[in-house]
C-alpha atoms as a PDB file:
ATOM      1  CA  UNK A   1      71.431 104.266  -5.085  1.00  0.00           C
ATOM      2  CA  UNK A   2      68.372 102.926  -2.555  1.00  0.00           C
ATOM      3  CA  UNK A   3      69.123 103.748   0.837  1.00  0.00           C
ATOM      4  CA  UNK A   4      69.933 101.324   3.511  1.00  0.00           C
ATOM      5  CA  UNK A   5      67.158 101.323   6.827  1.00  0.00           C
ATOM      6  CA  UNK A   6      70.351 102.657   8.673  1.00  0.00           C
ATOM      7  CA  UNK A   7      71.317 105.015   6.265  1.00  0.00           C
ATOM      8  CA  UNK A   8      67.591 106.873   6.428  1.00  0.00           C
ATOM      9  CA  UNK A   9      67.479 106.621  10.102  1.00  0.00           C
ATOM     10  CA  UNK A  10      70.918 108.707  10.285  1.00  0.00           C
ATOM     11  CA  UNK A  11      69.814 111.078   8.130  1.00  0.00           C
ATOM     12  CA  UNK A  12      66.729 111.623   9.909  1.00  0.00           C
ATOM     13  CA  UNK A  13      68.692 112.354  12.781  1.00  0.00           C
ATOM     14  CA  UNK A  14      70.716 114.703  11.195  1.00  0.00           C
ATOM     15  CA  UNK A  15      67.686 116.159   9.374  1.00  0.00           C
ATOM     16  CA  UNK A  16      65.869 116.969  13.392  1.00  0.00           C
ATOM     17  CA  UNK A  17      69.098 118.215  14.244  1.00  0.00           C
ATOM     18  CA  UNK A  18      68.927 120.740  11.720  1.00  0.00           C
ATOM     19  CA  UNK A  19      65.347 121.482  12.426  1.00  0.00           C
ATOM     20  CA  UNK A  20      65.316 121.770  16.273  1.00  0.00           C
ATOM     21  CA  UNK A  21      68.426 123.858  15.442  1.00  0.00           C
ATOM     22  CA  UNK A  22      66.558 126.376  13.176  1.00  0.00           C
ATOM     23  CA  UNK A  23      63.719 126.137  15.080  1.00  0.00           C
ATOM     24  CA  UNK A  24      65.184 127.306  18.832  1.00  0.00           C
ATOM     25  CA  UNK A  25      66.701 130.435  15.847  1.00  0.00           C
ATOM     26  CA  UNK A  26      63.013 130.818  14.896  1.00  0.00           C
ATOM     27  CA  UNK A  27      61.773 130.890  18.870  1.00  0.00           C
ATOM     28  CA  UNK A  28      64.192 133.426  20.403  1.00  0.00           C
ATOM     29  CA  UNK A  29      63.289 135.782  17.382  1.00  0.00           C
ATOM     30  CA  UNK A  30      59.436 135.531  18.037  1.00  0.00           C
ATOM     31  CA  UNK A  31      58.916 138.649  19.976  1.00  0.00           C
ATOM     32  CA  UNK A  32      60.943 141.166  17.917  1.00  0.00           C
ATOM     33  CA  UNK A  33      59.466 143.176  15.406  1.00  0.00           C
ATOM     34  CA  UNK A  34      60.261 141.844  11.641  1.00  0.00           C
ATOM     35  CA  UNK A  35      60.253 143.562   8.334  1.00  0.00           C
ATOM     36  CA  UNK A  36      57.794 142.191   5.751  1.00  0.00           C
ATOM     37  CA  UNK A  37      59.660 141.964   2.608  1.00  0.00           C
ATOM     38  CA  UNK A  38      58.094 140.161  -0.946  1.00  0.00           C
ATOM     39  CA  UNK A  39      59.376 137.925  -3.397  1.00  0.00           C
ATOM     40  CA  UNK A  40      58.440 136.726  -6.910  1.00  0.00           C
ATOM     41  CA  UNK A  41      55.804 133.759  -5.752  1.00  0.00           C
ATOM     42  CA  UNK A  42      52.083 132.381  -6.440  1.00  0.00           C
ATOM     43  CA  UNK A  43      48.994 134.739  -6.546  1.00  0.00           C
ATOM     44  CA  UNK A  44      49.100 134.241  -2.851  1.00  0.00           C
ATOM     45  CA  UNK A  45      50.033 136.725  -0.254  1.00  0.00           C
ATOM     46  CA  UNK A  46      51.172 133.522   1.852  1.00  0.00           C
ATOM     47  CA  UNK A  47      53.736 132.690  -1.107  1.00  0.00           C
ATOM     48  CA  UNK A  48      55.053 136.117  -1.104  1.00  0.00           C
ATOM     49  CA  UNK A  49      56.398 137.546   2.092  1.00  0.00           C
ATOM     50  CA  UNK A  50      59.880 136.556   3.680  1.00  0.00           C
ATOM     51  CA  UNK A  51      61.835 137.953   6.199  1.00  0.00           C
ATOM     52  CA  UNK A  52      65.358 137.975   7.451  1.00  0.00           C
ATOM     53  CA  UNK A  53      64.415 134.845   9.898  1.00  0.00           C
ATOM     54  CA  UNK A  54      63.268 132.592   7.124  1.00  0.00           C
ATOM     55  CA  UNK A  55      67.290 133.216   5.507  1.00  0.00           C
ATOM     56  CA  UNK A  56      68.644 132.449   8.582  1.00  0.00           C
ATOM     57  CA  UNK A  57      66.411 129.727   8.867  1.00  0.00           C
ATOM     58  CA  UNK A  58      67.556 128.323   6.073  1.00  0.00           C
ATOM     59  CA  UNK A  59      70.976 128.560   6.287  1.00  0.00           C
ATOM     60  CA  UNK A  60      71.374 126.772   9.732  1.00  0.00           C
ATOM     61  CA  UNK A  61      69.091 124.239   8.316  1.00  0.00           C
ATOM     62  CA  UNK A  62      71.467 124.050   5.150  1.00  0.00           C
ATOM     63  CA  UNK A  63      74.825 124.148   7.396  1.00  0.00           C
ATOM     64  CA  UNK A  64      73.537 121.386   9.131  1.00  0.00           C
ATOM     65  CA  UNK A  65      72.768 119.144   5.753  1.00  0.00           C
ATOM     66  CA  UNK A  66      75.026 119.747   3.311  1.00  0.00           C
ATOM     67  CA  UNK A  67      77.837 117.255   4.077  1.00  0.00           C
ATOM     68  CA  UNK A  68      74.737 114.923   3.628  1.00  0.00           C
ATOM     69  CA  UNK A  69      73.868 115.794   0.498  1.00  0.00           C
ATOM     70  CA  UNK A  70      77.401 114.872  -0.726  1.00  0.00           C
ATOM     71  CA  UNK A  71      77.770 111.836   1.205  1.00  0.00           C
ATOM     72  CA  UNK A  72      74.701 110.281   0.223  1.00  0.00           C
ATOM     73  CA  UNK A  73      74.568 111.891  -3.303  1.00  0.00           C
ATOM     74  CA  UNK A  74      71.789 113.973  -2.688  1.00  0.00           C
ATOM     75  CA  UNK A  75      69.768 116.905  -4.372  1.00  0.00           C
ATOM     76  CA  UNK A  76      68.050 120.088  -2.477  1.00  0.00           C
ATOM     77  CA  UNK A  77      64.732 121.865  -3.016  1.00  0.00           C
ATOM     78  CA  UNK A  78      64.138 124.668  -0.274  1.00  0.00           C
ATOM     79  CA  UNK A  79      62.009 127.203  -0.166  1.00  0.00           C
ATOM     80  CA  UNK A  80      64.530 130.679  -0.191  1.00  0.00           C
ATOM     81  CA  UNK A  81      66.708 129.384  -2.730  1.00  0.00           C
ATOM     82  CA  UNK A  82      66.219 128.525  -6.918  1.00  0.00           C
ATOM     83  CA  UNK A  83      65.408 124.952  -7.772  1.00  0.00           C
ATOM     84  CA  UNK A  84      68.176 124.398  -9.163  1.00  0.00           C
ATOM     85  CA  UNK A  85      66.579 120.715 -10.877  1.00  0.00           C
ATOM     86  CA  UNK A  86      68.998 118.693  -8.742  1.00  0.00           C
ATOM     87  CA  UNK A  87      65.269 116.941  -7.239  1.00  0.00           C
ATOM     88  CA  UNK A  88      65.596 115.556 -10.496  1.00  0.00           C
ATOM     89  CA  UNK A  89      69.345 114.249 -10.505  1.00  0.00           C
ATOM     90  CA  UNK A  90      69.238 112.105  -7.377  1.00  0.00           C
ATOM     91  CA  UNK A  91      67.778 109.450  -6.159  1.00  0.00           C
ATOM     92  CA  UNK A  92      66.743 111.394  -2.826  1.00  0.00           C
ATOM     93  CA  UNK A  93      66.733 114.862  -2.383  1.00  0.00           C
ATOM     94  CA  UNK A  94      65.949 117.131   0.722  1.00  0.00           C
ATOM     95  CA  UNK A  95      62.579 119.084   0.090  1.00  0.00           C
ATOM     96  CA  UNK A  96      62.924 122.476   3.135  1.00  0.00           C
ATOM     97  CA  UNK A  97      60.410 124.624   4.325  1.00  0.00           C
ATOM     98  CA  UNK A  98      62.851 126.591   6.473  1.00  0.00           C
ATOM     99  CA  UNK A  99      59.751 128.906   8.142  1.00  0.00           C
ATOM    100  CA  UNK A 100      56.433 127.551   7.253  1.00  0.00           C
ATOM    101  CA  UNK A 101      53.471 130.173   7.984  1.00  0.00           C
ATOM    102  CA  UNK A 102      55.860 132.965   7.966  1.00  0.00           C
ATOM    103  CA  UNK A 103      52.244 135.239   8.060  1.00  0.00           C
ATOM    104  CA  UNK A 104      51.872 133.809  11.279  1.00  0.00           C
ATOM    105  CA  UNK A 105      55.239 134.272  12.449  1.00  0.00           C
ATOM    106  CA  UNK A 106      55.454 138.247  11.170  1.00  0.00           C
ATOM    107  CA  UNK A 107      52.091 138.613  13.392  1.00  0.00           C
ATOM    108  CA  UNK A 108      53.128 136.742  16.368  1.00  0.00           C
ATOM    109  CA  UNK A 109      50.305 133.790  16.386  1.00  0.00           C
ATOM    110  CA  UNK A 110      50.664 130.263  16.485  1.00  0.00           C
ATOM    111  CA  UNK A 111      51.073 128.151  13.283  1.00  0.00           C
ATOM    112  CA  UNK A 112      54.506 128.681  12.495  1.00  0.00           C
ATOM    113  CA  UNK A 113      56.608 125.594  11.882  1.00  0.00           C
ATOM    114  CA  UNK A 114      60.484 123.882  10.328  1.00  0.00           C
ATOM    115  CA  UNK A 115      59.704 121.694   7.798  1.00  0.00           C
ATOM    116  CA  UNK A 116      62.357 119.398   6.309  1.00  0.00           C
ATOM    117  CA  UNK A 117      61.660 116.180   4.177  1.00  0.00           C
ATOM    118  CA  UNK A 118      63.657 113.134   2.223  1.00  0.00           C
ATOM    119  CA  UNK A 119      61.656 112.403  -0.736  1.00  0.00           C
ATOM    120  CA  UNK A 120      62.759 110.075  -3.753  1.00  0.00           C
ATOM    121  CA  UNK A 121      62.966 110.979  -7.206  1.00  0.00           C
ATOM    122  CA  UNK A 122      60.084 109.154  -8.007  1.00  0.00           C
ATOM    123  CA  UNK A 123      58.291 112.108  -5.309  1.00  0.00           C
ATOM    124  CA  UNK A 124      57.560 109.584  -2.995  1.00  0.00           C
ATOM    125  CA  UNK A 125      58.592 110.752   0.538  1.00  0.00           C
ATOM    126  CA  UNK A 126      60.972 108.546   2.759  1.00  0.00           C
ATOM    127  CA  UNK A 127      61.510 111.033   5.722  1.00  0.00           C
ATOM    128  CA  UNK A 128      59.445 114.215   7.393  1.00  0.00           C
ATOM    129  CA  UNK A 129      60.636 116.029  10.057  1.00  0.00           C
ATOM    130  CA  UNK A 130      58.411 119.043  11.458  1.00  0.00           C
ATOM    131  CA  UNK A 131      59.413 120.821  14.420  1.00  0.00           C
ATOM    132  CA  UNK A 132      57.016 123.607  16.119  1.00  0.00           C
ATOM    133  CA  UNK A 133      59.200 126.164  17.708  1.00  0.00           C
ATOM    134  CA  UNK A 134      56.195 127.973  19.450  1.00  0.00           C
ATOM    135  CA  UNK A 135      55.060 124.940  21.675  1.00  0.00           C
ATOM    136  CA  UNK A 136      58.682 122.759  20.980  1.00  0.00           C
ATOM    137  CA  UNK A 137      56.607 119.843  19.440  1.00  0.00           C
ATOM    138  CA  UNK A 138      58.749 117.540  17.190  1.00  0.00           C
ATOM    139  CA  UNK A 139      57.170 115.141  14.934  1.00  0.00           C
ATOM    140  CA  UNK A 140      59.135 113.051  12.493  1.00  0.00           C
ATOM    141  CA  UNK A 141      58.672 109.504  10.832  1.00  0.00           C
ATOM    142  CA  UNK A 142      60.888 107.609   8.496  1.00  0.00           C
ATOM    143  CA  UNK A 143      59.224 105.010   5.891  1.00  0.00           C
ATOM    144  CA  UNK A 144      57.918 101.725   6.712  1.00  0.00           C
ATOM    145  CA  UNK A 145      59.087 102.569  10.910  1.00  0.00           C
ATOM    146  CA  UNK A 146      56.147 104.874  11.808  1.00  0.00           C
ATOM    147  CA  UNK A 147      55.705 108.041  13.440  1.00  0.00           C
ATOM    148  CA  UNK A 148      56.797 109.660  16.610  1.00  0.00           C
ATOM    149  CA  UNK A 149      55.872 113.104  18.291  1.00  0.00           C
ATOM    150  CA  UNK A 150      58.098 113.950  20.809  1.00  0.00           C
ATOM    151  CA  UNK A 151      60.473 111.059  20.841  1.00  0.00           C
ATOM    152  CA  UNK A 152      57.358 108.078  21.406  1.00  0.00           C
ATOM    153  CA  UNK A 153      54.878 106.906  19.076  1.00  0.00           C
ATOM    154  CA  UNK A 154      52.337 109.467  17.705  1.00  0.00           C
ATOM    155  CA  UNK A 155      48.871 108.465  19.643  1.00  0.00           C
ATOM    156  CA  UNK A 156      46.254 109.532  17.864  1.00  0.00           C
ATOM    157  CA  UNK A 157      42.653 110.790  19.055  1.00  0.00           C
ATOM    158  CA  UNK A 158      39.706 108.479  19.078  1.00  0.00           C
ATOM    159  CA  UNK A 159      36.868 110.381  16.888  1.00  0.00           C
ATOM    160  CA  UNK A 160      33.814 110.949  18.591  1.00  0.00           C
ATOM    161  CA  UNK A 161      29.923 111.938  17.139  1.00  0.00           C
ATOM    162  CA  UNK A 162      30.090 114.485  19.623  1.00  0.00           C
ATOM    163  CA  UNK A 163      32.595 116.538  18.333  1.00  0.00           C
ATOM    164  CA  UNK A 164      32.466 119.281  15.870  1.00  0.00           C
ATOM    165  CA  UNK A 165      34.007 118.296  11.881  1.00  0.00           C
ATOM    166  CA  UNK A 166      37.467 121.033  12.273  1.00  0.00           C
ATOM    167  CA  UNK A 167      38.648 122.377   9.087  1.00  0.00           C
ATOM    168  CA  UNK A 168      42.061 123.100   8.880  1.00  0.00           C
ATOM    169  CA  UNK A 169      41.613 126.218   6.224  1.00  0.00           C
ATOM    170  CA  UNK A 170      43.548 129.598   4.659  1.00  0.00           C
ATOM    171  CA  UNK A 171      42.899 132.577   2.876  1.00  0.00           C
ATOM    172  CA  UNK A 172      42.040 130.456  -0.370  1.00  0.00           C
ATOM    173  CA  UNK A 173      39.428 128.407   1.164  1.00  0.00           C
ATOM    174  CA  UNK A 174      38.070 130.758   2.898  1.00  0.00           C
ATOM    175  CA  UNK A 175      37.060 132.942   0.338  1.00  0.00           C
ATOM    176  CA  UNK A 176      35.227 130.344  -0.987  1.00  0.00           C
ATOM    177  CA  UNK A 177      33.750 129.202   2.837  1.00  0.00           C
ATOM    178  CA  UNK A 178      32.097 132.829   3.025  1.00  0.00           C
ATOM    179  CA  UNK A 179      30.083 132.300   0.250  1.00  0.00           C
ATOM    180  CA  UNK A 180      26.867 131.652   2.477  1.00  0.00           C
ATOM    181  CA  UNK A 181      25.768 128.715   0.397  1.00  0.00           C
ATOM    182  CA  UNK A 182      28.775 126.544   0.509  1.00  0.00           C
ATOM    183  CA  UNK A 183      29.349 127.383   4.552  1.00  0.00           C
ATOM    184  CA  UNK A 184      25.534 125.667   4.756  1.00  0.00           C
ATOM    185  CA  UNK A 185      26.653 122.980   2.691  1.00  0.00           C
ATOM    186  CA  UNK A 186      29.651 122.417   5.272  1.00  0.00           C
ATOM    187  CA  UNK A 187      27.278 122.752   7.653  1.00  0.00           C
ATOM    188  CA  UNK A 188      24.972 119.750   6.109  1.00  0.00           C
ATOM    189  CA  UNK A 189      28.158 117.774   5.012  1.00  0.00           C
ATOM    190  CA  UNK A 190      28.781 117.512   8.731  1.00  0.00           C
ATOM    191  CA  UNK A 191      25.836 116.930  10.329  1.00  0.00           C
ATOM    192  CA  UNK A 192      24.977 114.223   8.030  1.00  0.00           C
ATOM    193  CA  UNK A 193      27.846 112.707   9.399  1.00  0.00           C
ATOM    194  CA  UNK A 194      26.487 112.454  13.031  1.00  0.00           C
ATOM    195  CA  UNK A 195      29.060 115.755  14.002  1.00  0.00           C
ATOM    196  CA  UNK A 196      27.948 118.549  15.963  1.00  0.00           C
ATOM    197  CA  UNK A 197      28.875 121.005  12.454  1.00  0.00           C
ATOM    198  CA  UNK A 198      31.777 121.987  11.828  1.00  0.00           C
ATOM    199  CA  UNK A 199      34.754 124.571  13.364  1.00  0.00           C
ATOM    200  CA  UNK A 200      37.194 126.583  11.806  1.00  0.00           C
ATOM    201  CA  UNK A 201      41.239 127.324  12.655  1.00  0.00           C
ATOM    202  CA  UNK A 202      42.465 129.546   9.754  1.00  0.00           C
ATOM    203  CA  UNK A 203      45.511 130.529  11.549  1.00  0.00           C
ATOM    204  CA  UNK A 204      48.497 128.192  10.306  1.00  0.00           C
ATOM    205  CA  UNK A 205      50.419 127.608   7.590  1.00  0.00           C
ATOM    206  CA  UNK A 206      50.054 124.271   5.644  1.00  0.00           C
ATOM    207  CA  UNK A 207      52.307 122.139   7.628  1.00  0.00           C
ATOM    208  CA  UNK A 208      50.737 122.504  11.089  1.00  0.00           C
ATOM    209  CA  UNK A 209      47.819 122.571   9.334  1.00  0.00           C
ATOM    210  CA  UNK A 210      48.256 119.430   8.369  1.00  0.00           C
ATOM    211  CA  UNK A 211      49.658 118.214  11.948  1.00  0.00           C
ATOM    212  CA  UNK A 212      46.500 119.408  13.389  1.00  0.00           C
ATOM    213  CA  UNK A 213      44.105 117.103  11.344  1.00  0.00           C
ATOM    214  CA  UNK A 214      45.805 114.092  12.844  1.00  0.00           C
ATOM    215  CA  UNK A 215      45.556 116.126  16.178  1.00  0.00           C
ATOM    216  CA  UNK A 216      42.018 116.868  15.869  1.00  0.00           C
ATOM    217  CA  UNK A 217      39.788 114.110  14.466  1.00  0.00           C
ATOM    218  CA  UNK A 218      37.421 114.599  13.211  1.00  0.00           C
ATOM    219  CA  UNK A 219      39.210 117.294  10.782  1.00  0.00           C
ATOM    220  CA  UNK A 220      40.006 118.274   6.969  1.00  0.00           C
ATOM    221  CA  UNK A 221      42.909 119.943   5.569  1.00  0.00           C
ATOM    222  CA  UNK A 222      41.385 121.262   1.850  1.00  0.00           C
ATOM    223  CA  UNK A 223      43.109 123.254  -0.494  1.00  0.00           C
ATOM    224  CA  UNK A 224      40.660 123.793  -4.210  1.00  0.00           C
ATOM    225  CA  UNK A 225      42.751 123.192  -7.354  1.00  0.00           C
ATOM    226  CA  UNK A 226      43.105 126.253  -9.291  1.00  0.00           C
ATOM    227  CA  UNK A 227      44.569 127.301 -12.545  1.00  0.00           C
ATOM    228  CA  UNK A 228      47.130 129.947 -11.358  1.00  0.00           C
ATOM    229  CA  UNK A 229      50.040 129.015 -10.318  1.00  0.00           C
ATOM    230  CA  UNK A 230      50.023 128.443  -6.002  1.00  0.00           C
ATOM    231  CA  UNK A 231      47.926 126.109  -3.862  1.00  0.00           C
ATOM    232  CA  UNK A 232      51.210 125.594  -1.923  1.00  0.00           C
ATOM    233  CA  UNK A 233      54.386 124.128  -3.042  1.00  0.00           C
ATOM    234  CA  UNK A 234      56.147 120.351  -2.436  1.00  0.00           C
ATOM    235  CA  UNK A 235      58.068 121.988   0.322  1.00  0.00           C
ATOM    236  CA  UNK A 236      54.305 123.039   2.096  1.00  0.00           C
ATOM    237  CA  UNK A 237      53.557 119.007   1.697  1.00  0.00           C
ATOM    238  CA  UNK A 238      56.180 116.521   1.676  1.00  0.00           C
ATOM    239  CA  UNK A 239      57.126 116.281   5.729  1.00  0.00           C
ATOM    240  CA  UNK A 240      53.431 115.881   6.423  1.00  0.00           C
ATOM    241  CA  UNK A 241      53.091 113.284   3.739  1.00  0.00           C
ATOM    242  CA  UNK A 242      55.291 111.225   4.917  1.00  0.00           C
ATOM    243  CA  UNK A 243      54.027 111.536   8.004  1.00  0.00           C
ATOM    244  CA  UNK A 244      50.508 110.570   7.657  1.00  0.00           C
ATOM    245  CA  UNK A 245      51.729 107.824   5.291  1.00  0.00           C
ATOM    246  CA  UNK A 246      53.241 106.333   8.501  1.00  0.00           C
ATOM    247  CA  UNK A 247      50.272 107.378  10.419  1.00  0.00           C
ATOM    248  CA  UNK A 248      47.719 105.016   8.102  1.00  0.00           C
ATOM    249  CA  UNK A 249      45.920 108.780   7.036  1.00  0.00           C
ATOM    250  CA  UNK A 250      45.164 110.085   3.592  1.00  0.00           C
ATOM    251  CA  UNK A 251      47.379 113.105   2.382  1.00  0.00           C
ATOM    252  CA  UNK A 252      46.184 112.986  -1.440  1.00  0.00           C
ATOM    253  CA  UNK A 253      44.843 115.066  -4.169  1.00  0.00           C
ATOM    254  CA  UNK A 254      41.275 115.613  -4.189  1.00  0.00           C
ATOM    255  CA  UNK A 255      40.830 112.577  -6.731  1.00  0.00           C
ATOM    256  CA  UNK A 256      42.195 110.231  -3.770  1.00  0.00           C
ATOM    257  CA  UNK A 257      45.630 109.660  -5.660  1.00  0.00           C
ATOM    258  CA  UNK A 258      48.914 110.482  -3.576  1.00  0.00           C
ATOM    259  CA  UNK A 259      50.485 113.593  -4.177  1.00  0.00           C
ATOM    260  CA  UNK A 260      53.167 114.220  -6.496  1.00  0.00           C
ATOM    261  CA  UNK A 261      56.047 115.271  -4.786  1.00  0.00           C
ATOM    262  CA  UNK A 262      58.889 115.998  -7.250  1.00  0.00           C
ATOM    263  CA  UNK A 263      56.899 117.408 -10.362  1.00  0.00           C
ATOM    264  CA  UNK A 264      58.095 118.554 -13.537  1.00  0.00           C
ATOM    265  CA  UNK A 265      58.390 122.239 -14.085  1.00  0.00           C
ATOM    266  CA  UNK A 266      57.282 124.601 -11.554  1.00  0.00           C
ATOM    267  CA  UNK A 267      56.914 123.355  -7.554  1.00  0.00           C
ATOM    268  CA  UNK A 268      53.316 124.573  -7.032  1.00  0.00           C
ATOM    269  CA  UNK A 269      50.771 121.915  -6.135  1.00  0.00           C
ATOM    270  CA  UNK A 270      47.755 124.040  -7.723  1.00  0.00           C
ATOM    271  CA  UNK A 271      46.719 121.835 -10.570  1.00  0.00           C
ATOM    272  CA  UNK A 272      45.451 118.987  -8.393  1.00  0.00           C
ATOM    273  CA  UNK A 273      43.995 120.153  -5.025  1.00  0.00           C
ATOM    274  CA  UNK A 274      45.460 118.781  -1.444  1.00  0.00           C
ATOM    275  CA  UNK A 275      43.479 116.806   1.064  1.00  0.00           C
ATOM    276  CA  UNK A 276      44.632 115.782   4.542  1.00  0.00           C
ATOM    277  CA  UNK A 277      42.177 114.060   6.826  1.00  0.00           C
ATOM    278  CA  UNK A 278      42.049 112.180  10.288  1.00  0.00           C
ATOM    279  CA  UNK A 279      40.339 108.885   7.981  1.00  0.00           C
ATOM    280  CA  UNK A 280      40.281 107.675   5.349  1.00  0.00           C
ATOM    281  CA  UNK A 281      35.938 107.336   5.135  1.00  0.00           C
ATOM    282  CA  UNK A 282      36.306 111.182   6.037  1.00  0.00           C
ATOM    283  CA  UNK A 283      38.575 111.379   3.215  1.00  0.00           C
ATOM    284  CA  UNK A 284      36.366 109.768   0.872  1.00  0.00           C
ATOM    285  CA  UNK A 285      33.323 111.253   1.762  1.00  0.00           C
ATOM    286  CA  UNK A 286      35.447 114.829   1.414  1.00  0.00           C
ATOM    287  CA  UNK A 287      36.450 113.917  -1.666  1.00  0.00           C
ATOM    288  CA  UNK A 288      32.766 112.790  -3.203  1.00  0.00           C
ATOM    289  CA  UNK A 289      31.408 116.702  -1.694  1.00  0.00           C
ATOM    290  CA  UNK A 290      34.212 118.821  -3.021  1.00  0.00           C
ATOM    291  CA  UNK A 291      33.875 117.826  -6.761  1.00  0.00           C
END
């Protein structure tokens, strides 16, 4: 069954409904002290903890969508709950993040986010929805209409040579970056460029991440493929994709091909790499310097 224009426009209101509603949860929890627990997850330590909000999270988030899901025959991939395959029984199914960057949550920093996508069988996505409790920034597109941050049309910066190259970066690329060698060749990847080098955030999980490099131009979001199972999973990429799909940005692999967003097997996006970036000549020229 292809959904109608109408028919994805209601269910991305229903699908911000059930983020803002998780994500005002997420907010009012923010000071209070939260118990680091660990589940069965990549190599990562980002893929491992959870805490009580990230449940809760998730079951507002799931109150709020499952009449959807048998209205519109849909399946469900989210983050605190097995895949139960039914991503590859639908047409559509709802990829959830119900607490992206739940490091940065635990320690009371920025870069936490609600992540909620429509993607198609075929992993192409068709809705993302990304609400940031800590500053109540809500950005959401639907495919083919654009995309919006805060309820107008996301405006994006104009790039400037005098402006540093920011890299949006975690744990895994930075212990590569601190290899002194490769932080000179960022260095000379930038400058050659015309930037003024380069600065790092290292604070968020991969969603705002993400955001950020269409809030920051000139910026990179880089994650190395890897052989181990992690490199975040669909539900770390699929709102964002859609959203920079709208935008007119590259969110690909680091061979320039779009990611995959309903894969066979396992969820984990390690086999290919992830690049996000504020152009598409950035992206390129990214792409040519990684490998």
């Amino acid at each position: 069954m292809k959904l109608t224009s109408d028919q994805l426009s209601e269910l991305e209101s229903i699908g911000i409904k059930a983020a803002t509603r998780a994500g005002e949860m997420i907010q009012s929890k923010a000071k209070s002290n939260h118990e680091v627990l660990h589940k069965k997850g990549g190599n990562s330590l980002a893929s491992q903890v959870v805490t009580a909000i990230d449940f809760e999270s998730q079951r507002l988030i799931l109150e709020t969508l499952n009449d959807t899901c048998k209205r519109f025959e849909l399946g469900l991939l989210t983050e605190e709950s097995p895949d139960d395959s039914s991503r590859h029984q639908h047409d559509y199914f709802w990829c959830v993040d119900p607490l992206d960057g739940t490091l940065a949550f635990t320690k009371g920093t920025a870069g936490y986010t609600v992540s909620i996508a429509l993607v198609s069988r075929h992993g192409k996505p068709r809705i993302g929805i990304v609400f940031d409790p800590d500053t109540l920034t809500l950005y959401h597109g639907i495919y083919q209409k654009g995309a919006q941050k805060n309820g107008k049309p996301w405006q994006l910066p104009t790039p400037s040579s005098a402006s540093p190259l920011t890299l949006m970066i975690d744990n895994s690329f930075i212990a590569r970056a601190n290899e002194p060698e490769f932080r000179d060749q960022l260095e000379t990847f930038a400058t050659q460029r015309g930037l003024l080098g380069t600065k790092i955030i290292n604070h968020a999980g991969a969603v705002l991440n993400a955001c950020w490099v269409a809030d920051h131009a000139p910026s990179l979001y880089f994650k190395f493929p890897k052989p181990n199972p992690g490199g975040g999973s669909v539900w770390d990429f699929a709102a964002t994709a859609c959203l920079f799909n709208e935008l007119g940005l590259p969110a690909n692999d680091i061979h320039g091909d779009p990611l995959q967003l309903n894969p066979s097997g396992d969820t984990y996006m390690n086999h290919k790499g992830v690049l996000f970036a504020s152009s598409p000549d950035l992206a390129n020229s990214a792409i040519e310097f990684f490998q």
